[in-house]
C-alpha atoms as a PDB file:
ATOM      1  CA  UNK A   1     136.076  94.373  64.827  1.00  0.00           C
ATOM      2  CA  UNK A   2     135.084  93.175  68.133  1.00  0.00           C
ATOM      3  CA  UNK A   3     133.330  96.268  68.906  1.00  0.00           C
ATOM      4  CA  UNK A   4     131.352  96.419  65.496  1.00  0.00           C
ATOM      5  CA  UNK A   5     130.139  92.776  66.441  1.00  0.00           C
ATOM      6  CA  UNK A   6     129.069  93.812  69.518  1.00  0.00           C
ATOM      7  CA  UNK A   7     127.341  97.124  68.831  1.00  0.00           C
ATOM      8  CA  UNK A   8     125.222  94.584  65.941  1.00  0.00           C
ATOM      9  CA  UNK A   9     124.409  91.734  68.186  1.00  0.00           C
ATOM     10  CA  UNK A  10     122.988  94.612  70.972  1.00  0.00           C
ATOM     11  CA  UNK A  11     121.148  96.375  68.327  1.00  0.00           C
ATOM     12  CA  UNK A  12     119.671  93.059  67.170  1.00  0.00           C
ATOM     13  CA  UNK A  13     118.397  92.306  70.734  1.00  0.00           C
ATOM     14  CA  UNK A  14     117.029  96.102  71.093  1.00  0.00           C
ATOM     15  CA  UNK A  15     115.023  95.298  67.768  1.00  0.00           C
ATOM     16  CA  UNK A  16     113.793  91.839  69.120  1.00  0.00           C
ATOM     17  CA  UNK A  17     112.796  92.834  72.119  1.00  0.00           C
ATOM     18  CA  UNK A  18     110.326  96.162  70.574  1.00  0.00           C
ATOM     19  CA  UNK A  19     108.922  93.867  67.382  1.00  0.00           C
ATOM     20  CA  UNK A  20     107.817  91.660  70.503  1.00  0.00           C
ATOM     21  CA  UNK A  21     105.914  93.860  72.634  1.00  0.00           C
ATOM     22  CA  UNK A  22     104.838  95.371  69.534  1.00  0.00           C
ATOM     23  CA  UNK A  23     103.271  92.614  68.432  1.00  0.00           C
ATOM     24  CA  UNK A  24     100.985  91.590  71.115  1.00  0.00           C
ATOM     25  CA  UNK A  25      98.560  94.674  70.290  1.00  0.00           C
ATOM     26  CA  UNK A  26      95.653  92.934  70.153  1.00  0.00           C
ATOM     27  CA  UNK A  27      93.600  94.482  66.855  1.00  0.00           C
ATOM     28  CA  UNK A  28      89.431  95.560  68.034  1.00  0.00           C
ATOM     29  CA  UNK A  29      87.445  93.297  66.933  1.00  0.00           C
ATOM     30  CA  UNK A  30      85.573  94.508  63.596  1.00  0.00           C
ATOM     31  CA  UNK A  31      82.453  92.330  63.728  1.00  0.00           C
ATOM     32  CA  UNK A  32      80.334  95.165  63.149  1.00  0.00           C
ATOM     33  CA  UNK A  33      76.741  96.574  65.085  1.00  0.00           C
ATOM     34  CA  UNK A  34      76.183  92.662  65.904  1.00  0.00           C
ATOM     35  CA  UNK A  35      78.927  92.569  68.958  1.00  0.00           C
ATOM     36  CA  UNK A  36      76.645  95.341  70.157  1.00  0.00           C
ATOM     37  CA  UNK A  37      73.097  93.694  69.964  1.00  0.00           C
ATOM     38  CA  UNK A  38      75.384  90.862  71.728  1.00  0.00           C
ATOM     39  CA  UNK A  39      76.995  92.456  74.464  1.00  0.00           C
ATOM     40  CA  UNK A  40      73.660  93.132  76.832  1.00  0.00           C
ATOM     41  CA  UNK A  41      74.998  91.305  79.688  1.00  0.00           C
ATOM     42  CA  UNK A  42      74.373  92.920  83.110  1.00  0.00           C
ATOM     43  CA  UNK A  43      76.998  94.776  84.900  1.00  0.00           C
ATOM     44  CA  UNK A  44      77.842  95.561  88.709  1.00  0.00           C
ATOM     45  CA  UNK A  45      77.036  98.712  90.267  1.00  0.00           C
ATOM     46  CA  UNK A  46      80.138  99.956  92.431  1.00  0.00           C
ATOM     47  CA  UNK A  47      79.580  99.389  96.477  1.00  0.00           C
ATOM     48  CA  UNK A  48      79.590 102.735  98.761  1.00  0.00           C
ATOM     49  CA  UNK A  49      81.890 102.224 101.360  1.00  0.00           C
ATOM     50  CA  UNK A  50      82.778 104.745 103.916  1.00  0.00           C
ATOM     51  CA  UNK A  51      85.909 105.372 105.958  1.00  0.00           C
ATOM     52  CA  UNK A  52      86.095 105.375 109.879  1.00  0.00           C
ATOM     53  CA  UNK A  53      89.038 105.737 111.752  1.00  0.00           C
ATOM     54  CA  UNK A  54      88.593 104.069 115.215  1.00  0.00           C
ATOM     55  CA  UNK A  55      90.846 105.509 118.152  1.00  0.00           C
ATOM     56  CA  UNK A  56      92.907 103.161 120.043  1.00  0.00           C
ATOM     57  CA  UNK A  57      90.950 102.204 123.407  1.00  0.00           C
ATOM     58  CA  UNK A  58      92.250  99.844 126.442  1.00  0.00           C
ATOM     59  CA  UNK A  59      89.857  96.693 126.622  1.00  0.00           C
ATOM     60  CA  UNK A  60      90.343  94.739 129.877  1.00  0.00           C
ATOM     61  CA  UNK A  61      94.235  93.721 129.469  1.00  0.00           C
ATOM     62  CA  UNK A  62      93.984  94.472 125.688  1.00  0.00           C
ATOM     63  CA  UNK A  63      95.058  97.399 123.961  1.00  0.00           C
ATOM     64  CA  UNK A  64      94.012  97.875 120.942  1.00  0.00           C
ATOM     65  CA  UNK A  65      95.688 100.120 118.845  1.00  0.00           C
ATOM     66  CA  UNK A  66      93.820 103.034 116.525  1.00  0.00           C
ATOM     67  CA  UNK A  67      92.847 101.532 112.803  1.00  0.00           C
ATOM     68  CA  UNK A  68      90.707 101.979 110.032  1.00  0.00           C
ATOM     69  CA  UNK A  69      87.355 100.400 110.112  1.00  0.00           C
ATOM     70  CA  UNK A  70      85.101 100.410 106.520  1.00  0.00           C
ATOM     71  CA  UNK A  71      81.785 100.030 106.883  1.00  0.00           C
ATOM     72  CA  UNK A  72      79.479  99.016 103.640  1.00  0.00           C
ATOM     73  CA  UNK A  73      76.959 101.592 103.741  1.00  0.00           C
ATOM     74  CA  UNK A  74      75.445 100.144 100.011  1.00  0.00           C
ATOM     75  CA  UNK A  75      76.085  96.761  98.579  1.00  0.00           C
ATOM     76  CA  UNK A  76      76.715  96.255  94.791  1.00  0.00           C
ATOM     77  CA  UNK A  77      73.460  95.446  92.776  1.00  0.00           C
ATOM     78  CA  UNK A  78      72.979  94.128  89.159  1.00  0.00           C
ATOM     79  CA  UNK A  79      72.521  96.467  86.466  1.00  0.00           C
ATOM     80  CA  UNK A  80      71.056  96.432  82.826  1.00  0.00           C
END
């Protein structure tokens, strides 16, 4: 009996728990070709960035080890 008792209350939680994250779907919004006309706002344009790896060198009494250095070759812009 114990065992029947059991198996229900862990099936109940297994149910619970999936009708939760089932139910935070969100549903798309159905407003239509006016979200459209709406939705003109500008966007970013990605940056290009490129990688340079920088050997380690001996400054003075400083050693600096060998490290990546990124250097922003084009900045993002505004886009329409």
């Amino acid at each position: 009996m114990k065992r029947i008792i059991k198996n229900i209350w862990v099936m109940t939680i297994i149910i619970l728990l999936c009708s939760c994250t089932l139910a935070r779907k969100s549903k798309p919004d159905q407003s239509g070709s006016n979200s459209k006309l709406e939705n003109k706002s500008p966007s970013l344009t990605l940056p290009k960035v490129r990688k340079v790896w920088v050997p380690e060198k001996i400054e003075g009494d400083k050693y600096i080890e060998g490290h990546w250095m990124w250097v922003l070759e084009r900045t993002t812009t505004w886009s329409q």
